[in-house]
C-alpha atoms as a PDB file:
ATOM      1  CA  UNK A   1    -102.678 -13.595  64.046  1.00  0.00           C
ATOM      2  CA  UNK A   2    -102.157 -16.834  66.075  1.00  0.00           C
ATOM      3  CA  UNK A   3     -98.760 -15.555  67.164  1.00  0.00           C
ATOM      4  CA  UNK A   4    -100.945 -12.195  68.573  1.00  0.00           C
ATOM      5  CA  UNK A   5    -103.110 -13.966  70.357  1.00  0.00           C
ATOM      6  CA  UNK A   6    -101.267 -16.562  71.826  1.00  0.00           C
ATOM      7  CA  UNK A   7     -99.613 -14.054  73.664  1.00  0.00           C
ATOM      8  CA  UNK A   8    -102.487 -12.038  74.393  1.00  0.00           C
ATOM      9  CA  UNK A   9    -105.303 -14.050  74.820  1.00  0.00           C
ATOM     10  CA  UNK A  10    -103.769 -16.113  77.853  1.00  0.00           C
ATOM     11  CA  UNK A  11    -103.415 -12.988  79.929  1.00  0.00           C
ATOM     12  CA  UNK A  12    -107.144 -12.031  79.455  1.00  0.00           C
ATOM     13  CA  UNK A  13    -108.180 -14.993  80.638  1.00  0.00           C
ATOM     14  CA  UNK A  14    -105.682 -14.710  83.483  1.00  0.00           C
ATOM     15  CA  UNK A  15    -107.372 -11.392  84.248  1.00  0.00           C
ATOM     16  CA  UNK A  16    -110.712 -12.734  83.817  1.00  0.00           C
ATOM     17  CA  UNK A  17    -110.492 -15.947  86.184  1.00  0.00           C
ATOM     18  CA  UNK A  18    -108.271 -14.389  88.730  1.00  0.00           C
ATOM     19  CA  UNK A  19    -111.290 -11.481  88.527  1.00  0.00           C
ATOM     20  CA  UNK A  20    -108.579  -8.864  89.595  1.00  0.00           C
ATOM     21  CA  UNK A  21    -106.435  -6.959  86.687  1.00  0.00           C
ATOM     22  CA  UNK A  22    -103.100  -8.898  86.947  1.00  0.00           C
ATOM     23  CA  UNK A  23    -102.089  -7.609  83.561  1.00  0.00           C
ATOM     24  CA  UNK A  24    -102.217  -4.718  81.227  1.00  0.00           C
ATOM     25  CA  UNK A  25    -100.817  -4.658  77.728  1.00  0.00           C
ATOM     26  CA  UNK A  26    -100.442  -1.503  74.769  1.00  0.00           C
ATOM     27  CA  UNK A  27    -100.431  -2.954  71.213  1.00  0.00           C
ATOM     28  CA  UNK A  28     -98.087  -1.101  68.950  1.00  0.00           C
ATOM     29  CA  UNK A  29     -96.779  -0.902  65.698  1.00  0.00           C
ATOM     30  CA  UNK A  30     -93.541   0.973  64.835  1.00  0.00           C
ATOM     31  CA  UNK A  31     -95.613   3.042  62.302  1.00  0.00           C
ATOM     32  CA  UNK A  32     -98.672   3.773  64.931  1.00  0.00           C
ATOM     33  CA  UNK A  33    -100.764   2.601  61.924  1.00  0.00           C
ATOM     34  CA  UNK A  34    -102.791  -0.700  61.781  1.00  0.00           C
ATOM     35  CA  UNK A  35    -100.759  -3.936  60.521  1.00  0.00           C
ATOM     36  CA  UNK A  36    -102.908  -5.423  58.078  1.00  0.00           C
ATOM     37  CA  UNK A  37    -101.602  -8.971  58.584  1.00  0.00           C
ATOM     38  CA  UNK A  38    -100.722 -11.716  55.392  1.00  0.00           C
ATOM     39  CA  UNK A  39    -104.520 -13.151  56.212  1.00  0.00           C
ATOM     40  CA  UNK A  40    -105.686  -9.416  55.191  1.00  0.00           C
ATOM     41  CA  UNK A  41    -107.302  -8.920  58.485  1.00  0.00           C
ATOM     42  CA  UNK A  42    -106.214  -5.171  60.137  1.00  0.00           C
ATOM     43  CA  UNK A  43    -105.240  -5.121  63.548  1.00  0.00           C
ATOM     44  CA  UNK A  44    -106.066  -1.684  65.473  1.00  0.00           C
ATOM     45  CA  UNK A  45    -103.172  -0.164  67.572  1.00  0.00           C
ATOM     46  CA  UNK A  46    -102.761   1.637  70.400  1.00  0.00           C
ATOM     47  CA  UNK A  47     -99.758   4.087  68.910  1.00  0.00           C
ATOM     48  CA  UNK A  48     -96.876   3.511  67.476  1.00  0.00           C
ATOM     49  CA  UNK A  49     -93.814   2.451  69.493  1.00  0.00           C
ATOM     50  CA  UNK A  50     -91.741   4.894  71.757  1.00  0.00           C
ATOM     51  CA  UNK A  51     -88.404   5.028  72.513  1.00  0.00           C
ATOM     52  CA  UNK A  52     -89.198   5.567  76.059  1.00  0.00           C
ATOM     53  CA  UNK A  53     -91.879   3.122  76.661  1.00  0.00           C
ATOM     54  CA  UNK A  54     -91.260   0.607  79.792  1.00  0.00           C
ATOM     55  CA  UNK A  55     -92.865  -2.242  81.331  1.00  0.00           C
ATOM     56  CA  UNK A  56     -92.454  -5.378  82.608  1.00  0.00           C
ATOM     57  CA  UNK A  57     -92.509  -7.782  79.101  1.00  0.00           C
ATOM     58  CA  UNK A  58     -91.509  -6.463  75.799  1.00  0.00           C
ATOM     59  CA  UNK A  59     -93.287  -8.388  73.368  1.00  0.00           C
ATOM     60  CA  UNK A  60     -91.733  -8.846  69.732  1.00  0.00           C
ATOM     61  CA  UNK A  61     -93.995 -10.903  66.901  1.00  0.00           C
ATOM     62  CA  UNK A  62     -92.683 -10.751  63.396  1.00  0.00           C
ATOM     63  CA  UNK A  63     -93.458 -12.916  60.378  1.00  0.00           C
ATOM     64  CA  UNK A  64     -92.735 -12.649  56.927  1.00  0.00           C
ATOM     65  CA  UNK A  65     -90.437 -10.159  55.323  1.00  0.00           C
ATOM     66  CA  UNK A  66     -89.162  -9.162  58.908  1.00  0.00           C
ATOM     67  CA  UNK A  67     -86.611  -7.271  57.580  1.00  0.00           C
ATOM     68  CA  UNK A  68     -88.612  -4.805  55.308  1.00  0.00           C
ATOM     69  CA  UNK A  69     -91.230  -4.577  57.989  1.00  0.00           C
ATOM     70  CA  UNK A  70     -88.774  -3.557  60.633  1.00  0.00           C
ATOM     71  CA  UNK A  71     -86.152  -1.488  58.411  1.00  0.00           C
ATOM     72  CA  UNK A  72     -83.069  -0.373  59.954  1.00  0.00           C
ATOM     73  CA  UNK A  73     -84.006   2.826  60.734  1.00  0.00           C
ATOM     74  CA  UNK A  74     -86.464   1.411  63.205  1.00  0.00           C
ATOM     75  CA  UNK A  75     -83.804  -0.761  65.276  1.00  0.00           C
ATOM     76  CA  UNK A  76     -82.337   1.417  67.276  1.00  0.00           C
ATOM     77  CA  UNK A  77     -85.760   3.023  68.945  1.00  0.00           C
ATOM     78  CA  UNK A  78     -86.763  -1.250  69.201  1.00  0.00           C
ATOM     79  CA  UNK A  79     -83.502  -1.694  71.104  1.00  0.00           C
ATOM     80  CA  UNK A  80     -84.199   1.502  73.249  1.00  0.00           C
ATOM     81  CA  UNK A  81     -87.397   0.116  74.355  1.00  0.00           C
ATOM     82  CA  UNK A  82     -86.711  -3.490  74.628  1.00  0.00           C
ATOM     83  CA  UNK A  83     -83.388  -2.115  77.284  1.00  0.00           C
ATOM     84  CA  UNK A  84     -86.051  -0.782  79.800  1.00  0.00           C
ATOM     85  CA  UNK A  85     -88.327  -4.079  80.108  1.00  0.00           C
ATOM     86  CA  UNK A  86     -87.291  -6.749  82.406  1.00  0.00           C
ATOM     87  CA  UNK A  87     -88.230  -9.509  79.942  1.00  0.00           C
ATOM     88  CA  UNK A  88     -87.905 -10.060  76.137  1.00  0.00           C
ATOM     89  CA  UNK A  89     -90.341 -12.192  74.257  1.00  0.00           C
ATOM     90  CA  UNK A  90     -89.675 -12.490  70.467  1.00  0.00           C
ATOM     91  CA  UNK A  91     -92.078 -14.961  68.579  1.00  0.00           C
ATOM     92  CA  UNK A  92     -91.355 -16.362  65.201  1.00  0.00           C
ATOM     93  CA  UNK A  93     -88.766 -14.134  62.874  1.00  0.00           C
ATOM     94  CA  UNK A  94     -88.621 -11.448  66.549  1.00  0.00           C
ATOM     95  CA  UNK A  95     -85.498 -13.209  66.928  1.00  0.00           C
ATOM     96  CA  UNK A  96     -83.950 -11.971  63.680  1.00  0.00           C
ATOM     97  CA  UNK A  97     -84.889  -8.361  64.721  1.00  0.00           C
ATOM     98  CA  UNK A  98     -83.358  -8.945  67.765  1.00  0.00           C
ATOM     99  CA  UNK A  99     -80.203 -10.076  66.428  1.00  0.00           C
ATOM    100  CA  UNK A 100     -80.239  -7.514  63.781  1.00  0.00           C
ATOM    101  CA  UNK A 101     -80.881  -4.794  66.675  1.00  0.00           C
ATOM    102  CA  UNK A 102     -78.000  -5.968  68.399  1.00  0.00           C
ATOM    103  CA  UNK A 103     -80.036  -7.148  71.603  1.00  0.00           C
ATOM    104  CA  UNK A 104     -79.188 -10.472  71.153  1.00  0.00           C
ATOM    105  CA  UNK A 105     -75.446 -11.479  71.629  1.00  0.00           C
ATOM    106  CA  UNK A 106     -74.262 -15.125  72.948  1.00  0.00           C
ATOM    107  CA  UNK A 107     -77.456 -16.056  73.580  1.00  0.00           C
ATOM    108  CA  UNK A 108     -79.360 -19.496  73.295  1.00  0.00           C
ATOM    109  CA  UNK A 109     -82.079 -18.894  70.735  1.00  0.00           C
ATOM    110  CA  UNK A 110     -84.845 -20.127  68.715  1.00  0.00           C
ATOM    111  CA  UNK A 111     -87.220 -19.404  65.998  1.00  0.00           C
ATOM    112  CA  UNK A 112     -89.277 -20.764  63.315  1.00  0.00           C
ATOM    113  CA  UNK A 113     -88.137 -24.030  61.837  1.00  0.00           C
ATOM    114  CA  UNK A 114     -88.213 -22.651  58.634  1.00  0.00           C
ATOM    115  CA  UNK A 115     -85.649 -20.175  59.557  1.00  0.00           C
ATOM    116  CA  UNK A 116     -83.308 -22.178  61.628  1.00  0.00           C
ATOM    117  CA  UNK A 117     -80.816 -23.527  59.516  1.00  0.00           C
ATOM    118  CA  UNK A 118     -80.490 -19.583  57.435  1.00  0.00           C
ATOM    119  CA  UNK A 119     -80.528 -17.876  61.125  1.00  0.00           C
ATOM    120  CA  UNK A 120     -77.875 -20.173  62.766  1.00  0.00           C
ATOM    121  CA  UNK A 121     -75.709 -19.008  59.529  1.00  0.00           C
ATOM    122  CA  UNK A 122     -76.422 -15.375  59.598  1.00  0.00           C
ATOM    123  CA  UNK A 123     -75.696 -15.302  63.424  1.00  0.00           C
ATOM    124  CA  UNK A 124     -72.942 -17.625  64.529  1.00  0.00           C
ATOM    125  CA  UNK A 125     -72.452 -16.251  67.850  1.00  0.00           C
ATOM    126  CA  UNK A 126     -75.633 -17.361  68.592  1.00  0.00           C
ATOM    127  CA  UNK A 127     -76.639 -20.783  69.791  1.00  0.00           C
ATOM    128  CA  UNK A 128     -79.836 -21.826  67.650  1.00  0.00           C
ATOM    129  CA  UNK A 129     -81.413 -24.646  68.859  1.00  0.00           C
ATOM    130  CA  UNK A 130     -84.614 -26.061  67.450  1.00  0.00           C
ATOM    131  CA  UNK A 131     -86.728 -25.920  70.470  1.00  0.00           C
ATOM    132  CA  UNK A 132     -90.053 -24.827  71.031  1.00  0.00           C
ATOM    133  CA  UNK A 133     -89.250 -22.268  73.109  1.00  0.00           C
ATOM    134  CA  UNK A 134     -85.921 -21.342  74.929  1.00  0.00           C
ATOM    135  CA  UNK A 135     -85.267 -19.026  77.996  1.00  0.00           C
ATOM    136  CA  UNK A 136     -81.767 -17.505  78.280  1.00  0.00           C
ATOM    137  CA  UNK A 137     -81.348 -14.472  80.727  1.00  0.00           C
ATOM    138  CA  UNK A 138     -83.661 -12.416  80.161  1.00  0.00           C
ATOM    139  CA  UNK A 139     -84.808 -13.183  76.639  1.00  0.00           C
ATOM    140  CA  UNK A 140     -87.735 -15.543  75.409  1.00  0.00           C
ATOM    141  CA  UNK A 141     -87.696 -16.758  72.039  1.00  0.00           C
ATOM    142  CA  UNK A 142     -90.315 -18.717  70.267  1.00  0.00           C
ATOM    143  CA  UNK A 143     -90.897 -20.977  67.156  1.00  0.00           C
ATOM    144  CA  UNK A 144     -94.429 -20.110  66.470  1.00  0.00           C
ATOM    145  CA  UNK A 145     -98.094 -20.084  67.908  1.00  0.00           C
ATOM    146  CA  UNK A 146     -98.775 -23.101  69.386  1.00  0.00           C
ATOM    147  CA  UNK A 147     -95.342 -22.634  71.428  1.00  0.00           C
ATOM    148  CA  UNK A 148     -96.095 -19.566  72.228  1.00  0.00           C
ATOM    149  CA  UNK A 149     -98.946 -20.542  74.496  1.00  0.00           C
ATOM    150  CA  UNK A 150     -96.902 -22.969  75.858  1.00  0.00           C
ATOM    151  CA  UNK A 151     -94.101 -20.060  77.108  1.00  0.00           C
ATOM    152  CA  UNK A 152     -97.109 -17.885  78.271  1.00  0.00           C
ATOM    153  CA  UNK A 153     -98.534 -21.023  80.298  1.00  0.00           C
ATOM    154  CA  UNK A 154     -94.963 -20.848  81.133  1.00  0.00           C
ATOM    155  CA  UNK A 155     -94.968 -17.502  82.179  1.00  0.00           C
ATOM    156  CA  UNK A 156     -97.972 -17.859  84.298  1.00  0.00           C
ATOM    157  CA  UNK A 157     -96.259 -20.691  86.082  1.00  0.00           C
ATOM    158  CA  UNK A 158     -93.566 -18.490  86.934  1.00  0.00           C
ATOM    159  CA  UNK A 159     -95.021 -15.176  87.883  1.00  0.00           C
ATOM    160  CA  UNK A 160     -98.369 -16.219  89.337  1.00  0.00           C
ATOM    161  CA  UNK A 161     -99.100 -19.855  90.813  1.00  0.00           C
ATOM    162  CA  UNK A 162     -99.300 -23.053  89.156  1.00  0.00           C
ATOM    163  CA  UNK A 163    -103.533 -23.290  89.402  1.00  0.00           C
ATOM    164  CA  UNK A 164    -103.971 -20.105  87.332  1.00  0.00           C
ATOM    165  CA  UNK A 165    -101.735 -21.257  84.182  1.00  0.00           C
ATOM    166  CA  UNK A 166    -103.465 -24.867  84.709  1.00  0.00           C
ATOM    167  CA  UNK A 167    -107.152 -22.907  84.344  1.00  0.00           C
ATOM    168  CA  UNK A 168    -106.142 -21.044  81.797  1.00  0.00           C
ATOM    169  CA  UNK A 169    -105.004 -23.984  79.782  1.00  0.00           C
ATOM    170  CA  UNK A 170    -108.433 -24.975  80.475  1.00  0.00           C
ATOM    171  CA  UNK A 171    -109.930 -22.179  79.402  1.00  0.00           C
ATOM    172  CA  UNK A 172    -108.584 -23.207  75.783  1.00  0.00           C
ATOM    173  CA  UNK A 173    -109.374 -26.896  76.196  1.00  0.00           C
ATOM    174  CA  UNK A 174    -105.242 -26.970  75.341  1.00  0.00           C
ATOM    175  CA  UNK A 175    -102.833 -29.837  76.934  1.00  0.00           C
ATOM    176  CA  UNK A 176    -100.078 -28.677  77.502  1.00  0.00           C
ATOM    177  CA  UNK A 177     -97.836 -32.662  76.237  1.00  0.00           C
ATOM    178  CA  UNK A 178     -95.152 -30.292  75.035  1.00  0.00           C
ATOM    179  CA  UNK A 179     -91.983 -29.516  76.887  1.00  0.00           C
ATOM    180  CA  UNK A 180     -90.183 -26.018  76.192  1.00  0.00           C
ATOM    181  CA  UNK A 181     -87.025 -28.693  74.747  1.00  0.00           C
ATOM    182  CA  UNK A 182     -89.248 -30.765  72.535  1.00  0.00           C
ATOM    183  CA  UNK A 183     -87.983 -30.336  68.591  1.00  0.00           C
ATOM    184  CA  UNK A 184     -89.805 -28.374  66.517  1.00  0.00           C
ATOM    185  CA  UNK A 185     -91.394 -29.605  63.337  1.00  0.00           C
ATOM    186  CA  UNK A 186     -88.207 -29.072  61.450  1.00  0.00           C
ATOM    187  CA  UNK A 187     -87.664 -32.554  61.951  1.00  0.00           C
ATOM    188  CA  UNK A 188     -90.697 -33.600  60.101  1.00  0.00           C
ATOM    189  CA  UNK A 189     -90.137 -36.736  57.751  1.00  0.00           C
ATOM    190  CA  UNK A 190     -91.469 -34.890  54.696  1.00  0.00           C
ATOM    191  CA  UNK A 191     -88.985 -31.556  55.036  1.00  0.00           C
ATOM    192  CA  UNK A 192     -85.976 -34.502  55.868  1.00  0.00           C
ATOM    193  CA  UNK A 193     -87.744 -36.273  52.582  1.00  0.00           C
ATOM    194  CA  UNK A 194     -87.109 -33.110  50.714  1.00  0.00           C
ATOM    195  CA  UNK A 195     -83.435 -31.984  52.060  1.00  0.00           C
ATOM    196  CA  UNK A 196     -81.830 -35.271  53.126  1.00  0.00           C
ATOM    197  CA  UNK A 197     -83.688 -38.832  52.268  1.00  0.00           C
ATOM    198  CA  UNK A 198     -81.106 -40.859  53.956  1.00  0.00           C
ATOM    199  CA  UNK A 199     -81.431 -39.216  57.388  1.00  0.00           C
ATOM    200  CA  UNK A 200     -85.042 -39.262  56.665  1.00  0.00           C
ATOM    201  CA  UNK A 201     -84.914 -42.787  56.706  1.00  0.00           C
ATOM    202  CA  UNK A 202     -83.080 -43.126  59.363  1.00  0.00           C
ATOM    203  CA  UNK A 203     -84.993 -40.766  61.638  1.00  0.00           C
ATOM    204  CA  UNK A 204     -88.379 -42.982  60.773  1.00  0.00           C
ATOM    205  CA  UNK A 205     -86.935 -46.226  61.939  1.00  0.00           C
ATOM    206  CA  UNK A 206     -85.680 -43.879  65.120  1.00  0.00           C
ATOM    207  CA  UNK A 207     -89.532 -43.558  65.536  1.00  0.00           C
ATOM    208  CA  UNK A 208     -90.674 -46.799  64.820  1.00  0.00           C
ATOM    209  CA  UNK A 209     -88.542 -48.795  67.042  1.00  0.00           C
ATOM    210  CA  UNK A 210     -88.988 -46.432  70.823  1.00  0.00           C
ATOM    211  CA  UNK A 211     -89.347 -49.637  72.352  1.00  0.00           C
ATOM    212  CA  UNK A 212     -86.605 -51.446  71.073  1.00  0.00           C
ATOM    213  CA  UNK A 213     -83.904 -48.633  70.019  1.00  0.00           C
ATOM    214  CA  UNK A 214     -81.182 -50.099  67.463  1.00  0.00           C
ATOM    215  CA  UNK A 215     -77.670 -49.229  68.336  1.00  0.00           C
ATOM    216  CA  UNK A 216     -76.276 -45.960  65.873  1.00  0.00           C
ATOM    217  CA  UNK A 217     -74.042 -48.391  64.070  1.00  0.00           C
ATOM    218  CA  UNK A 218     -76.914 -50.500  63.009  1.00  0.00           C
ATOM    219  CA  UNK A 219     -79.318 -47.956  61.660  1.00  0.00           C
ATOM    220  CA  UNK A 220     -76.295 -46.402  59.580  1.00  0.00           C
ATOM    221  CA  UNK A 221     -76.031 -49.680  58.273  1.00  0.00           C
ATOM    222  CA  UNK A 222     -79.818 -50.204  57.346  1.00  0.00           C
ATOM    223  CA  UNK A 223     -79.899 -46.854  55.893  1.00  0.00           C
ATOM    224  CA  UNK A 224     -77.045 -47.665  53.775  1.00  0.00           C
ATOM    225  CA  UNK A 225     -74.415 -45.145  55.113  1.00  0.00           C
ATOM    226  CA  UNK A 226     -71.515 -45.097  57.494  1.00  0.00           C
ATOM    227  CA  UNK A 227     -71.976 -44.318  61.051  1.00  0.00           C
ATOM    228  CA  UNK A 228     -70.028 -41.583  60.710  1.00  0.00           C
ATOM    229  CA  UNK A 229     -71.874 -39.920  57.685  1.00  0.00           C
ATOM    230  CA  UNK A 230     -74.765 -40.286  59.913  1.00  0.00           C
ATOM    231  CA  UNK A 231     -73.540 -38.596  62.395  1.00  0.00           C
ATOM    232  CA  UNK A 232     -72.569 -35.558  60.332  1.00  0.00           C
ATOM    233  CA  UNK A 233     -75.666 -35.738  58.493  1.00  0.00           C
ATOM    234  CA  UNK A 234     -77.894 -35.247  61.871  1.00  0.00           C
ATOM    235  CA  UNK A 235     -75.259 -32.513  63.341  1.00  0.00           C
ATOM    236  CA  UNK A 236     -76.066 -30.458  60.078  1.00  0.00           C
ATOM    237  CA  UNK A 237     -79.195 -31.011  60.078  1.00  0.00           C
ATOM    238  CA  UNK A 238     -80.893 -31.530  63.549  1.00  0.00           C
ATOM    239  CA  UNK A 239     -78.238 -30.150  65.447  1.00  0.00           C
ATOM    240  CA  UNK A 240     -78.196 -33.091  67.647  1.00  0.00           C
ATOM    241  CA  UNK A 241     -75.798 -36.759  67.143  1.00  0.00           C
ATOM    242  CA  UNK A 242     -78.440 -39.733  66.294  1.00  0.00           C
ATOM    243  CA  UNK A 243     -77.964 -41.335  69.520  1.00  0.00           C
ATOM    244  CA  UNK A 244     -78.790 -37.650  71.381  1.00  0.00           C
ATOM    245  CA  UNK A 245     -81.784 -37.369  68.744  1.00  0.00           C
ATOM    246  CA  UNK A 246     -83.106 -40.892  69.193  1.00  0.00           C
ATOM    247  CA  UNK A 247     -83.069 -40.278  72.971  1.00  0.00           C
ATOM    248  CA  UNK A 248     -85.125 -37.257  72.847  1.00  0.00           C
ATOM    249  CA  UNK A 249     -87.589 -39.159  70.778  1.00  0.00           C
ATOM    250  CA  UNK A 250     -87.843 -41.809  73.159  1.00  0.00           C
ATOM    251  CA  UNK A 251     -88.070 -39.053  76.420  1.00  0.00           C
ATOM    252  CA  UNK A 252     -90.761 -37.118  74.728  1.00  0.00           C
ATOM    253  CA  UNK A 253     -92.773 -40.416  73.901  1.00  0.00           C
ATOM    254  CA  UNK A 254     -92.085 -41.141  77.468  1.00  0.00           C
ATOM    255  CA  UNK A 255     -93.365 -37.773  78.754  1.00  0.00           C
ATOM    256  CA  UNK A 256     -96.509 -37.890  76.966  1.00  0.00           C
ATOM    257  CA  UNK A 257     -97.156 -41.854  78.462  1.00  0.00           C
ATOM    258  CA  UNK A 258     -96.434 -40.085  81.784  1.00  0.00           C
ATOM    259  CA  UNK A 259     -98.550 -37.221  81.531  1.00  0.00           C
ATOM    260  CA  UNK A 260    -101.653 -38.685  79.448  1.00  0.00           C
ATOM    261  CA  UNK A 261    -101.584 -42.768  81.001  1.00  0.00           C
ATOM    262  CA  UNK A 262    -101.567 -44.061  84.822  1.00  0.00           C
ATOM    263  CA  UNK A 263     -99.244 -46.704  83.671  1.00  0.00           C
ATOM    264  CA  UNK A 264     -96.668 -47.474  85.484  1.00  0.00           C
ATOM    265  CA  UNK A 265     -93.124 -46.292  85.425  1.00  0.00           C
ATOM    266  CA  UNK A 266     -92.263 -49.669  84.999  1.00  0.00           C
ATOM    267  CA  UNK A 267     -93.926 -50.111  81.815  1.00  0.00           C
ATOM    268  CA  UNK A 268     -92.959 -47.110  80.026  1.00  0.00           C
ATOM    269  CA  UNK A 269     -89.774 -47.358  80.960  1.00  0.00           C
ATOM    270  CA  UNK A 270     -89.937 -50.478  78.695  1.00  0.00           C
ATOM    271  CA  UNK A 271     -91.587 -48.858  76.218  1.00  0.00           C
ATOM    272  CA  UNK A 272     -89.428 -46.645  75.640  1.00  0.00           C
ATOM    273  CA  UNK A 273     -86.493 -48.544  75.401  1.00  0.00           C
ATOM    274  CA  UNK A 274     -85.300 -48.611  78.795  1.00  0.00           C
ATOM    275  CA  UNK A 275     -83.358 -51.761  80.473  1.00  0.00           C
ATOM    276  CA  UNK A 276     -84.412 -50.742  83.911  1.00  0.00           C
ATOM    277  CA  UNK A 277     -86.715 -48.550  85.401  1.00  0.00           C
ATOM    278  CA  UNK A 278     -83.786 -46.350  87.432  1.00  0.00           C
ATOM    279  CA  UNK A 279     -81.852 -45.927  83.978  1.00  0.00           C
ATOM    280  CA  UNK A 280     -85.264 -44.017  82.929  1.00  0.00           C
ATOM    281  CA  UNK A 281     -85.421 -42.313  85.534  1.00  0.00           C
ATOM    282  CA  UNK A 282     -82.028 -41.020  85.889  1.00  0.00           C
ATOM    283  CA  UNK A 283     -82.629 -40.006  81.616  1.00  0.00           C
ATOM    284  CA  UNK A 284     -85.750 -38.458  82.080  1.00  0.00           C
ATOM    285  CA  UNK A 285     -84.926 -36.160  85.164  1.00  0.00           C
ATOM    286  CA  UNK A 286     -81.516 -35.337  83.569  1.00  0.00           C
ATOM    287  CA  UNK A 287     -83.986 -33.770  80.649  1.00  0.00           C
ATOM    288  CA  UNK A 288     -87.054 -32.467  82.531  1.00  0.00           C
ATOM    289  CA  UNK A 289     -85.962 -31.829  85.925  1.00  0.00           C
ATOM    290  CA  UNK A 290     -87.588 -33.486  87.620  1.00  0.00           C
ATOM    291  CA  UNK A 291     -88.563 -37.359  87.993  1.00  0.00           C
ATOM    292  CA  UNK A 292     -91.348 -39.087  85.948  1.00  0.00           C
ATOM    293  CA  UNK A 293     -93.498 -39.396  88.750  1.00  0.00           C
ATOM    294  CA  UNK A 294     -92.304 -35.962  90.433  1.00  0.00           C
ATOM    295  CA  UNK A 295     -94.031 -34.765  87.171  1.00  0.00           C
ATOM    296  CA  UNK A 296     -97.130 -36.856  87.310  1.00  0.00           C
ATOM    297  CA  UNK A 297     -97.881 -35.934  91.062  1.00  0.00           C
ATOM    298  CA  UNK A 298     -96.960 -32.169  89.547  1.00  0.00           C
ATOM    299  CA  UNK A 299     -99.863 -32.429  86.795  1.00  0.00           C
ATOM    300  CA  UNK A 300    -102.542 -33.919  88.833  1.00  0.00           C
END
């Protein structure tokens, strides 16, 4: 239900504030019944889904038991449709129907954290990254709700003007601190806890020491493992080497400093772990495109 009306909601209130109808949306379902949803709540539909519909954003939310609720029967009239959209958004377990369709070849893709690790294995052509949400082509994937307002904000952004996705945000008293590339929760200490303790450990001291980052070698040694364990041991499971992973930790604390403070560059730079102000400069462009304070000026 969040997934629906993250996407939805945020073009209402584009409608409503821009006081012109900018967009129009059909909800379907491939049955043309209600979904009743796993809260119990019914959602009403406008018909069930055509092979021939078109439009400018195919929009794909699936949740639990994906594959019984879109049985293969039902993938070749979803890859029909989806073909005669200019965009593809899939939210949560979309992207397995995607991939299961066939629409989805090559690409750079996300979806839940939950699912990650069992997608990435099912689908090795694909490149499953545990981002929020990830554009490739034509194809928008997302890992749940909350980043699925961020990729309609997104969307906004790109389609409309910058002021209309910034009032909308408003509109749902929502900052937007998140970047499309920041991890998903699948790094969480607790899940690490459960799957691998030692990287665990290893990512908590990552986050406890932004300002004063310990060299790779070093934390393998506090953790009790060699550097090179720990280096497979964050491949497998964050998809990223510990330096790389440490790094984005640092950039997104750095983001949010940026965003949220008026301190100066200077002093973010150090805490974050930065010898020089131009090193975190150079880091921080290289991830968001654009400079710290090109973004600052951006948000004001």
């Amino acid at each position: 239900m969040m997934s629906l009306s993250s996407l939805i909601d945020p073009l209402r209130a584009a409608n409503r504030l821009a006081r012109q109808r900018i967009f129009s949306w059909r909800l379907v379902s491939l049955s043309g019944e209600a979904i009743e949803l796993t809260c119990g709540i019914k959602i009403a539909v406008d018909g069930a889904l055509q092979a021939d519909e078109s439009g400018d954003v195919f929009m794909l939310i699936a949740g639990f038991n994906q594959d019984e609720n879109a049985p293969k029967q039902s993938l070749a009239r979803i890859r029909k449709a989806s073909s005669q959209f200019k965009s593809i958004f899939a939210i949560e377990a979309a992207t397995w129907v995607l991939a299961r369709a066939g629409i989805i070849d090559n690409h750079r893709v996300t979806t839940h954290w939950e699912d990650l690790e069992n997608f990435a294995f099912a689908y090795p052509r694909l490149n499953v990254v545990g981002e929020r949400f990830v554009i490739d082509r034509n194809v928008w994937t997302s890992g749940g709700a909350s980043p699925c307002l961020d990729m309609l904000l997104h969307y906004l952004r790109s389609t409309q003007h910058k002021s209309l996705a910034l009032d909308v945000a408003n509109v749902f008293i929502y900052n937007e601190s998140k970047s499309a590339t920041d991890a998903q929760a699948h790094v969480s200490l607790d899940r690490l806890k459960r799957i691998e303790p030692r990287l665990a450990l290893a990512v908590e001291i990552m986050e406890n020491t932004i300002e004063d980052p310990e060299p790779v070698e070093q934390l393998a040694s506090r953790v009790g493992i060699s550097q090179r364990t720990l280096e497979l041991l964050s491949a497998k499971h964050l998809g990223l080497s510990p330096s790389a992973h440490y790094l984005r930790l640092r950039l997104q604390a750095a983001r949010k400093l940026v965003l949220d403070t008026n301190s100066p560059m200077s002093d973010i730079a150090v805490r974050c772990g930065f010898n020089s102000q131009s090193a975190f400069s150079r880091a921080f462009s290289k991830r968001y495109k654009r400079s710290p304070i090109e973004l600052r000026k951006r948000e004001v």
